[in-house]
PDB file of N, CA and C in Angstrom:
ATOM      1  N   UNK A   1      13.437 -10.923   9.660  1.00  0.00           N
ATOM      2  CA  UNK A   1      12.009 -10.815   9.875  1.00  0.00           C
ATOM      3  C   UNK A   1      11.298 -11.086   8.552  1.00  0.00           C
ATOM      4  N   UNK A   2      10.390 -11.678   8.508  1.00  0.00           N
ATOM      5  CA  UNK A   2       9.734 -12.289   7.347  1.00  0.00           C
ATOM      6  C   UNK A   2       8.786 -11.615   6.883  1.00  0.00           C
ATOM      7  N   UNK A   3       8.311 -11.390   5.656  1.00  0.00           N
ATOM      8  CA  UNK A   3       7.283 -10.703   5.467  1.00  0.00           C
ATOM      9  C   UNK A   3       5.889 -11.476   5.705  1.00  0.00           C
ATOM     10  N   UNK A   4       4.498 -11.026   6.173  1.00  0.00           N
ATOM     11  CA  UNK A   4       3.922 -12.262   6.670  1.00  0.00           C
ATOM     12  C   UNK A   4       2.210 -11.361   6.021  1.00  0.00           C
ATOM     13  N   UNK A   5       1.760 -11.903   4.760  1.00  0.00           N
ATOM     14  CA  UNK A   5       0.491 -11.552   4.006  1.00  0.00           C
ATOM     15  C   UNK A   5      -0.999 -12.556   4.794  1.00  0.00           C
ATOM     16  N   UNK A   6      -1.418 -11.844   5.421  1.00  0.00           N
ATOM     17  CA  UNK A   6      -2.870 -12.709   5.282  1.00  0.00           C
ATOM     18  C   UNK A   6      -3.432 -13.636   4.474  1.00  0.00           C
ATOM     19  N   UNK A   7      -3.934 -14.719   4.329  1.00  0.00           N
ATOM     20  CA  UNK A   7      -4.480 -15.598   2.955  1.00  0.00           C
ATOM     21  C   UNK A   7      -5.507 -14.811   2.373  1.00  0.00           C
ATOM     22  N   UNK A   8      -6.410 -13.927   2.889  1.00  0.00           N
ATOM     23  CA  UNK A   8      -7.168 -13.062   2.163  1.00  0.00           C
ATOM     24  C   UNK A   8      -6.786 -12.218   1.864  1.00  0.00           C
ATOM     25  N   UNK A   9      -5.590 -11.849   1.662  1.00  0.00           N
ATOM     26  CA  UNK A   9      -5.220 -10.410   1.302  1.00  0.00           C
ATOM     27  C   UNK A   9      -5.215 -10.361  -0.123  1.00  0.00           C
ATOM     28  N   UNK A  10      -4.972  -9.115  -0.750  1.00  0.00           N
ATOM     29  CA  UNK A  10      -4.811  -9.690  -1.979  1.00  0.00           C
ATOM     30  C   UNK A  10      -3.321  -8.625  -2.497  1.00  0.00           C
ATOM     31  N   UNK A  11      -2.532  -9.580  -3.014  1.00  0.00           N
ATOM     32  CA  UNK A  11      -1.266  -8.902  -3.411  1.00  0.00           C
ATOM     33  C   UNK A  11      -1.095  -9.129  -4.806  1.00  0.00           C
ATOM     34  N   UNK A  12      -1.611  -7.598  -5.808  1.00  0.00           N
ATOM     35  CA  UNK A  12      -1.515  -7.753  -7.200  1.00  0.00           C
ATOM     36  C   UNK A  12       0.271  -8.505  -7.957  1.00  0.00           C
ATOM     37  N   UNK A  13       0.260  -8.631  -9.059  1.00  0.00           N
ATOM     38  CA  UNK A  13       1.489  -9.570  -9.633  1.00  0.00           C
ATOM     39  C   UNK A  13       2.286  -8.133 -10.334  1.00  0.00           C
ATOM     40  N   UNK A  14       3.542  -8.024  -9.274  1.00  0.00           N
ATOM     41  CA  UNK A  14       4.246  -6.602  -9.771  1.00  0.00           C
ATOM     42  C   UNK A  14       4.798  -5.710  -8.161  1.00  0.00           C
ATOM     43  N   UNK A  15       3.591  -6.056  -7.229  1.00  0.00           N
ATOM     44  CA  UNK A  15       3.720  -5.256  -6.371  1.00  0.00           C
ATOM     45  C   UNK A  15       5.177  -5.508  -5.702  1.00  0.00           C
ATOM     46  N   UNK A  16       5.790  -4.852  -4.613  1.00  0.00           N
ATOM     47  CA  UNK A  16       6.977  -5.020  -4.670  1.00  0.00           C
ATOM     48  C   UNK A  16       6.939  -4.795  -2.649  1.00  0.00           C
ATOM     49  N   UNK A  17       6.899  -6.059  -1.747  1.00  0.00           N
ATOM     50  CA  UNK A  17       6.672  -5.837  -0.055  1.00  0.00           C
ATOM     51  C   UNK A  17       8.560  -6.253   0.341  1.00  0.00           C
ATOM     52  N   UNK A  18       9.578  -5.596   0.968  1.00  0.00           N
ATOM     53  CA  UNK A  18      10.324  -5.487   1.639  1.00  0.00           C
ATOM     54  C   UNK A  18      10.429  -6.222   2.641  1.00  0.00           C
ATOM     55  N   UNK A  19      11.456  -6.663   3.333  1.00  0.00           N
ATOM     56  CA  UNK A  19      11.330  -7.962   4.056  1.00  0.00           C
ATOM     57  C   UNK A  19      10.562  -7.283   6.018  1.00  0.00           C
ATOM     58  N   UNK A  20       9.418  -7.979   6.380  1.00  0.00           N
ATOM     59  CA  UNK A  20       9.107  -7.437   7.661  1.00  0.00           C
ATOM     60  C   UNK A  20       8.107  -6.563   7.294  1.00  0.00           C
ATOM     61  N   UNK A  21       7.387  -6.826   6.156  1.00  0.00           N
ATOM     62  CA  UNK A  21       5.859  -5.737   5.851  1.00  0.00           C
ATOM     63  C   UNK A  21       4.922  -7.234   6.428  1.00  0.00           C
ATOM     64  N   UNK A  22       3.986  -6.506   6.825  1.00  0.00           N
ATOM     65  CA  UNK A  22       2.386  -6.991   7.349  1.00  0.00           C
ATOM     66  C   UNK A  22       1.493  -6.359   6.212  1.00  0.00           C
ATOM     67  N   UNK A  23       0.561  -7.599   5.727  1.00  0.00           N
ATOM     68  CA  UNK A  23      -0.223  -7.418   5.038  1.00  0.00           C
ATOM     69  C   UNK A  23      -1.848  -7.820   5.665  1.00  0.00           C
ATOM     70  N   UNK A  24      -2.609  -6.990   6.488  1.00  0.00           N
ATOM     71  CA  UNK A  24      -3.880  -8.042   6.725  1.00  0.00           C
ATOM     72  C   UNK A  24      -5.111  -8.546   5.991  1.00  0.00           C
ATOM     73  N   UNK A  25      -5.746  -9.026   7.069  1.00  0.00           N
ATOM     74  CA  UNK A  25      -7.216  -9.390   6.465  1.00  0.00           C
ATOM     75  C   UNK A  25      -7.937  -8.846   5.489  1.00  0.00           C
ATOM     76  N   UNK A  26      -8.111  -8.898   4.133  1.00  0.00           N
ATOM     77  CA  UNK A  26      -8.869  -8.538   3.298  1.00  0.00           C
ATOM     78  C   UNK A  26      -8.632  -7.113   2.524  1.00  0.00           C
ATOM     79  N   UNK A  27      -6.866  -6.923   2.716  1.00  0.00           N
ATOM     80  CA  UNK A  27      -6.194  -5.479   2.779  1.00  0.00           C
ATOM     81  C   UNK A  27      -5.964  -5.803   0.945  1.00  0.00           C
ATOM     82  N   UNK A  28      -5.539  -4.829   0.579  1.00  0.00           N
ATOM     83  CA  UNK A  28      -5.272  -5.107  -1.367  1.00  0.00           C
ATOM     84  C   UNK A  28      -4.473  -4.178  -1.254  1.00  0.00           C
ATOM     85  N   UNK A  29      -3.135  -4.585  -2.505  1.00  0.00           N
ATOM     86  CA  UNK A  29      -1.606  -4.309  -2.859  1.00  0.00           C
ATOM     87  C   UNK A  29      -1.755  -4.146  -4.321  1.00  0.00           C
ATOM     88  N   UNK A  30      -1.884  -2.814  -5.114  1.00  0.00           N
ATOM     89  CA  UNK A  30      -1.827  -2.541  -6.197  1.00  0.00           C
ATOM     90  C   UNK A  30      -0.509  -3.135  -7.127  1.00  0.00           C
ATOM     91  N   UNK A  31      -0.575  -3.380  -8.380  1.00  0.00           N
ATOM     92  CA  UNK A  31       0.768  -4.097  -9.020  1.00  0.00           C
ATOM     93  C   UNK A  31       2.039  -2.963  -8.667  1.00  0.00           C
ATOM     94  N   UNK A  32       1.789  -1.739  -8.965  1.00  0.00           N
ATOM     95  CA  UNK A  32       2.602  -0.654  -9.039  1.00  0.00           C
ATOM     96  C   UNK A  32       3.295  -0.006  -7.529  1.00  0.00           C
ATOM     97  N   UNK A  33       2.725  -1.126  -6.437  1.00  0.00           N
ATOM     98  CA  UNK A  33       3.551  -0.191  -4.833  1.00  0.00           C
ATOM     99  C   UNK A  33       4.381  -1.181  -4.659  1.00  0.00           C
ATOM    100  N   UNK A  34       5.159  -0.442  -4.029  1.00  0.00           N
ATOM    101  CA  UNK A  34       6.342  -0.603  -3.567  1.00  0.00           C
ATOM    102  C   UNK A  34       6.374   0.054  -1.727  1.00  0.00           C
ATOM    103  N   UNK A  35       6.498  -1.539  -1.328  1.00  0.00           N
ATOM    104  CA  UNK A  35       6.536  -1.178   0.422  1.00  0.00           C
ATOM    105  C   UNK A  35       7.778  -1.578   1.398  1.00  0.00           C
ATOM    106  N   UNK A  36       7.808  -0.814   2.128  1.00  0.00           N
ATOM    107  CA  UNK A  36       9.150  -1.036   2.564  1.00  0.00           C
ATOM    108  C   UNK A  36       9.105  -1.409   3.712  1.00  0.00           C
ATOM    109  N   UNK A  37      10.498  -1.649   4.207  1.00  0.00           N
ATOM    110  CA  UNK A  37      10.541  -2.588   5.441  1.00  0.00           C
ATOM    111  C   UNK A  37      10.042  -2.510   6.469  1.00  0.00           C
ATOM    112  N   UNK A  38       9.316  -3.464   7.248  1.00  0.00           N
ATOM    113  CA  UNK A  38       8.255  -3.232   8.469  1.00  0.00           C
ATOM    114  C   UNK A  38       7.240  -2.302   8.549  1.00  0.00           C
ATOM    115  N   UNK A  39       6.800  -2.640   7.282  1.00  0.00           N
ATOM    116  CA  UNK A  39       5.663  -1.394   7.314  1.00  0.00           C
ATOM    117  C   UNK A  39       4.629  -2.259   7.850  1.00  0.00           C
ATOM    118  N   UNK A  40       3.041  -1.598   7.899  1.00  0.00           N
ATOM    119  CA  UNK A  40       2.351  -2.629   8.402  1.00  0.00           C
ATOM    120  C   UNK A  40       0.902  -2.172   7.551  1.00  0.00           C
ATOM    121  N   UNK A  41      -0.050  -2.871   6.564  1.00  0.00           N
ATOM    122  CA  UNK A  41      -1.176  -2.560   5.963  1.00  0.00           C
ATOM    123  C   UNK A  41      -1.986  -3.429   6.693  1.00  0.00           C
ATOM    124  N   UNK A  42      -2.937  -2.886   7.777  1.00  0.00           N
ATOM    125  CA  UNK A  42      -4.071  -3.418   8.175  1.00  0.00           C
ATOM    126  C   UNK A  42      -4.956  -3.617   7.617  1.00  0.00           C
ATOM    127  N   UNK A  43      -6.142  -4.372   8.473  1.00  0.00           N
ATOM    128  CA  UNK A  43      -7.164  -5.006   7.549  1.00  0.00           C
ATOM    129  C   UNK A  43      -7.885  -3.816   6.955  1.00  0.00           C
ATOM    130  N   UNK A  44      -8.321  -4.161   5.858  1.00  0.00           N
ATOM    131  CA  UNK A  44      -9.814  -3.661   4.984  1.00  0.00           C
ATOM    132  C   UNK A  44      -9.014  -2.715   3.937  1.00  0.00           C
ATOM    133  N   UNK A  45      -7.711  -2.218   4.404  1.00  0.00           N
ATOM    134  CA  UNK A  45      -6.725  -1.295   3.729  1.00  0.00           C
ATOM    135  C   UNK A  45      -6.296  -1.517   2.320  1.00  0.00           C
ATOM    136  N   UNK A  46      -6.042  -0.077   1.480  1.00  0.00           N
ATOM    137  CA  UNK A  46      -5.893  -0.443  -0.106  1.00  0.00           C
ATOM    138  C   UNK A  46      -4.745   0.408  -0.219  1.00  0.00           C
ATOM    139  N   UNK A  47      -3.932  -0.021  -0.956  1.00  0.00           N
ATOM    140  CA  UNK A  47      -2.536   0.919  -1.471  1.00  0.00           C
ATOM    141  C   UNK A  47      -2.731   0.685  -2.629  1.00  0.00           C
ATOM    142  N   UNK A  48      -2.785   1.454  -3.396  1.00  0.00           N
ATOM    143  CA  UNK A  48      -2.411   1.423  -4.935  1.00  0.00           C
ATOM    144  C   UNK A  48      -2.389   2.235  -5.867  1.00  0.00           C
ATOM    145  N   UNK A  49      -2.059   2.444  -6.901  1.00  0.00           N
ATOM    146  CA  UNK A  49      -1.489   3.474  -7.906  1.00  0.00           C
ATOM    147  C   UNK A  49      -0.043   3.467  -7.800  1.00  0.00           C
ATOM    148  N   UNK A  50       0.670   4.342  -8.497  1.00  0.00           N
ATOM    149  CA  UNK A  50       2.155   4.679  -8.344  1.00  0.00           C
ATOM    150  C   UNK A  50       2.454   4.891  -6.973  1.00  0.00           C
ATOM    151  N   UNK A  51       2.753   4.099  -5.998  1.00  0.00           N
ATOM    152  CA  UNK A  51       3.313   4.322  -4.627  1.00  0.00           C
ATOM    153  C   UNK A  51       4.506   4.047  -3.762  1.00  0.00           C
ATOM    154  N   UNK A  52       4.921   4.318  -3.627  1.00  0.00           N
ATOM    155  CA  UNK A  52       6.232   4.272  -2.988  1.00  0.00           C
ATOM    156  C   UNK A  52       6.070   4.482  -1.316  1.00  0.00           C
ATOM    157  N   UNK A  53       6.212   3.677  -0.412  1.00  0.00           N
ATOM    158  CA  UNK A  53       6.052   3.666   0.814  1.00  0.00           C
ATOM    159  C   UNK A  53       7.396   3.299   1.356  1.00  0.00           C
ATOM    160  N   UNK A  54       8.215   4.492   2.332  1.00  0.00           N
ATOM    161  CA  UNK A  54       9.290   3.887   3.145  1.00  0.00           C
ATOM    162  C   UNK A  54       9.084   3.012   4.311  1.00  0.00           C
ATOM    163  N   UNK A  55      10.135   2.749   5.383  1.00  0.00           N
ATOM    164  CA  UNK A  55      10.084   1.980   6.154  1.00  0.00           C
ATOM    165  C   UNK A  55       9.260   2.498   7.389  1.00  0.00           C
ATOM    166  N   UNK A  56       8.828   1.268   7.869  1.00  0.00           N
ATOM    167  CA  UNK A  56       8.252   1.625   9.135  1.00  0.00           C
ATOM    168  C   UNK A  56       6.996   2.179   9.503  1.00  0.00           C
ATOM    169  N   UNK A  57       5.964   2.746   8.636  1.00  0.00           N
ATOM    170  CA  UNK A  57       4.817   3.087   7.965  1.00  0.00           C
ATOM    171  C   UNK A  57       3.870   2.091   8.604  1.00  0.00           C
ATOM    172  N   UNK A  58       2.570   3.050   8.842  1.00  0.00           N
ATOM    173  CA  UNK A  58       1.031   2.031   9.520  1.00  0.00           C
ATOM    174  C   UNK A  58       0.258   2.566   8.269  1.00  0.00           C
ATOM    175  N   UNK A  59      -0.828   1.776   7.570  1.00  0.00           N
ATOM    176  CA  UNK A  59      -1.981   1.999   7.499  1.00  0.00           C
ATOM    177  C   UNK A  59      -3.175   1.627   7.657  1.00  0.00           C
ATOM    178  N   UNK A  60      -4.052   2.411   8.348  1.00  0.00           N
ATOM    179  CA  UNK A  60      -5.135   2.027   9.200  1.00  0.00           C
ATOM    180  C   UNK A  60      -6.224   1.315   8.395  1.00  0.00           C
ATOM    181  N   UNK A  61      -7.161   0.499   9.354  1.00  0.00           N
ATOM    182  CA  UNK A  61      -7.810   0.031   8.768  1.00  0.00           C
ATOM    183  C   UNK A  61      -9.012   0.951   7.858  1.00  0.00           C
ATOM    184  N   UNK A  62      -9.430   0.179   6.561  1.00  0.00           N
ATOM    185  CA  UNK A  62     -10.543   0.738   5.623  1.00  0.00           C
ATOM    186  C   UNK A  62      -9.345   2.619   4.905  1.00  0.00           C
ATOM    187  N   UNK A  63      -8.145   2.161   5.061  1.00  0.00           N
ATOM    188  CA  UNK A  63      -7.653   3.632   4.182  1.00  0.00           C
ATOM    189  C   UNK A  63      -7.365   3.387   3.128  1.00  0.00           C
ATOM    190  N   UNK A  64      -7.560   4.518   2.351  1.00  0.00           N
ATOM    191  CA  UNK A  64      -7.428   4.366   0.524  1.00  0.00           C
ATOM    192  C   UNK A  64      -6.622   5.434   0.457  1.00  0.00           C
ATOM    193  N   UNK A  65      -4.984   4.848  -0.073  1.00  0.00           N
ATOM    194  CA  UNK A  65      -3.707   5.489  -0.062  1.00  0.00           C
ATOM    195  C   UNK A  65      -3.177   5.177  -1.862  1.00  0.00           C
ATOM    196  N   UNK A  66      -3.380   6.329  -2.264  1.00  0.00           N
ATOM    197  CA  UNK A  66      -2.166   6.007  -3.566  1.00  0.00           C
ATOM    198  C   UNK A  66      -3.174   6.046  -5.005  1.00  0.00           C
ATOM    199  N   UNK A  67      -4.233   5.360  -4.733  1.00  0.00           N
ATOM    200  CA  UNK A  67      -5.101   5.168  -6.031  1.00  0.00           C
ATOM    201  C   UNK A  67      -5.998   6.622  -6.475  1.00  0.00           C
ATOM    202  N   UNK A  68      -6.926   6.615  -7.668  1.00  0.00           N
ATOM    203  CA  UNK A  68      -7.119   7.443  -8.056  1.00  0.00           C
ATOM    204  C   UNK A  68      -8.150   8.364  -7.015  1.00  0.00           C
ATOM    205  N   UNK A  69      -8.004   9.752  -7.504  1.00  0.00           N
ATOM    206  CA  UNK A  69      -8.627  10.271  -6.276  1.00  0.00           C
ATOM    207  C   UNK A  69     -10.821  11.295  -6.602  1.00  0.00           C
ATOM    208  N   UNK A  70     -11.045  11.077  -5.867  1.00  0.00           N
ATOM    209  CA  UNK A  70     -12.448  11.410  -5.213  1.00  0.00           C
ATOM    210  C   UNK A  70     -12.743  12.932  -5.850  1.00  0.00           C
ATOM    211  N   UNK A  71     -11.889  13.434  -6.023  1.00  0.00           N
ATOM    212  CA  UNK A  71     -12.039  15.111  -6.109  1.00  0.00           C
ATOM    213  C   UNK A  71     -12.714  14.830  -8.110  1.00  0.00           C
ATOM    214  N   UNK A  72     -13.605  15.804  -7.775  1.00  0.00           N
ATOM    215  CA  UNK A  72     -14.526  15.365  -9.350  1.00  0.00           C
ATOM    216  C   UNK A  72     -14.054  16.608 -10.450  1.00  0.00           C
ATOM    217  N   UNK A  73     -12.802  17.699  -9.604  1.00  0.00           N
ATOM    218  CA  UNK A  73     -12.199  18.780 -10.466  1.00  0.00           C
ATOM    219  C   UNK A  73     -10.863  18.097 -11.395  1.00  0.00           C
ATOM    220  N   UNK A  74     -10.441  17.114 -10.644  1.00  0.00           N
ATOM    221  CA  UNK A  74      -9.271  16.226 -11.219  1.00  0.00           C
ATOM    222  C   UNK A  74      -9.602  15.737 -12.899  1.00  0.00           C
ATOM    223  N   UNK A  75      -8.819  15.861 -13.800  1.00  0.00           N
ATOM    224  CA  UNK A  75      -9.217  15.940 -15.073  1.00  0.00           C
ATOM    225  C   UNK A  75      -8.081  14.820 -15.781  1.00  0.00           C
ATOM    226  N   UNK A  76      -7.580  13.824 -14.750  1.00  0.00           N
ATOM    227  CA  UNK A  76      -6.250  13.015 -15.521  1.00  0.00           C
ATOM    228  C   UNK A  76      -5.325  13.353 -15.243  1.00  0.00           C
ATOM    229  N   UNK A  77      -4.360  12.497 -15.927  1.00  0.00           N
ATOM    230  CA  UNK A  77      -2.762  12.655 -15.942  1.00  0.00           C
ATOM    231  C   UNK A  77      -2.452  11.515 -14.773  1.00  0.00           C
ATOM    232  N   UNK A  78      -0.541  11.688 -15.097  1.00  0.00           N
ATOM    233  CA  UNK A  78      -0.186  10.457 -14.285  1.00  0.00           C
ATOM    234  C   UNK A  78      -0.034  11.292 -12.756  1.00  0.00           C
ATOM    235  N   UNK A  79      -0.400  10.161 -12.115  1.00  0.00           N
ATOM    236  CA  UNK A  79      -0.344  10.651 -10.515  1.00  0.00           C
ATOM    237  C   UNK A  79       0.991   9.682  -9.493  1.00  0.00           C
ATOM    238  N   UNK A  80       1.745   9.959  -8.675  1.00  0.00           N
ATOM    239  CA  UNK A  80       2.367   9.298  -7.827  1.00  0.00           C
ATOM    240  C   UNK A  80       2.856   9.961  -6.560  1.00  0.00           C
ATOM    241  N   UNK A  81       2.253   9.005  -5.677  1.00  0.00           N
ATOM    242  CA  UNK A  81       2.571   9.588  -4.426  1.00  0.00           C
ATOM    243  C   UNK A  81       4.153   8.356  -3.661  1.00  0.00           C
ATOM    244  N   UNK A  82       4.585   9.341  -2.915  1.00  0.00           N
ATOM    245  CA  UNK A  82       5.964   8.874  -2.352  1.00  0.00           C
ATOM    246  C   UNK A  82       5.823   9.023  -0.787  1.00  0.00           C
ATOM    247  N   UNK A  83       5.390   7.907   0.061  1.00  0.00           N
ATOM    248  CA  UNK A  83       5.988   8.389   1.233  1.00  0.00           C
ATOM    249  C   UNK A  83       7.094   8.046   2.034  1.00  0.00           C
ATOM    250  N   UNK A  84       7.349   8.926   2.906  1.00  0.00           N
ATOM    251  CA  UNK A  84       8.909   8.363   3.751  1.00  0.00           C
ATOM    252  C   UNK A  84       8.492   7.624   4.597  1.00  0.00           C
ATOM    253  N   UNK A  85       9.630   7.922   5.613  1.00  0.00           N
ATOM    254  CA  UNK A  85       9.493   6.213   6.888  1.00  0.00           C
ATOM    255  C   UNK A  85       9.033   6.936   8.015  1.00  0.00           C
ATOM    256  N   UNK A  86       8.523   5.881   9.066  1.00  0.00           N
ATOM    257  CA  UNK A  86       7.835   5.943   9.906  1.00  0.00           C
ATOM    258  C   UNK A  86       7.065   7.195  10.193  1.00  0.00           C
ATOM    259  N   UNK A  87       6.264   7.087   9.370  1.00  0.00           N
ATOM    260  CA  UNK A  87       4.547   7.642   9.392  1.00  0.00           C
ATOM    261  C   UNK A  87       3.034   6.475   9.768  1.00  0.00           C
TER     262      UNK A  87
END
């Protein structure tokens, strides 16, 4: 099964897609993730920061998974999230 990226997508230089990931429409691939087999990143979708995604994995459209986060108590440091398979 082939891995198969949208032409608008955007897949940073580093990132690391497993054979049978879906990348869609206008979705963005941080240098630092790592996705695994048959996962699937729908459109408008962002992965990035230190990430590690197992197999079999959806993410929905317009979700912000992995990158820095919203909470205004957060004060730095390195962050990485890991998820397993089929979520």
């Amino acid at each position: 099964m082939a891995t198969d990226v949208h032409p608008s997508a955007i897949i940073e230089q580093g990132a690391e897609l497993d054979e049978g990931v879906s990348v869609g429409a206008y979705a963005y691939i941080g240098a630092q993730v790592k996705i695994g087999k048959g996962t699937v990143v729908m459109h408008h979708a962002t992965v990035d920061g230190v990430t590690t995604m197992g197999e079999s994995n959806e993410v929905h459209p317009y979700a912000y998974v992995g990158g820095k986060t919203h909470d205004l108590k957060y004060r730095g440091g390195v962050h990485r999230l890991q998820i397993g398979a089929h979520n």
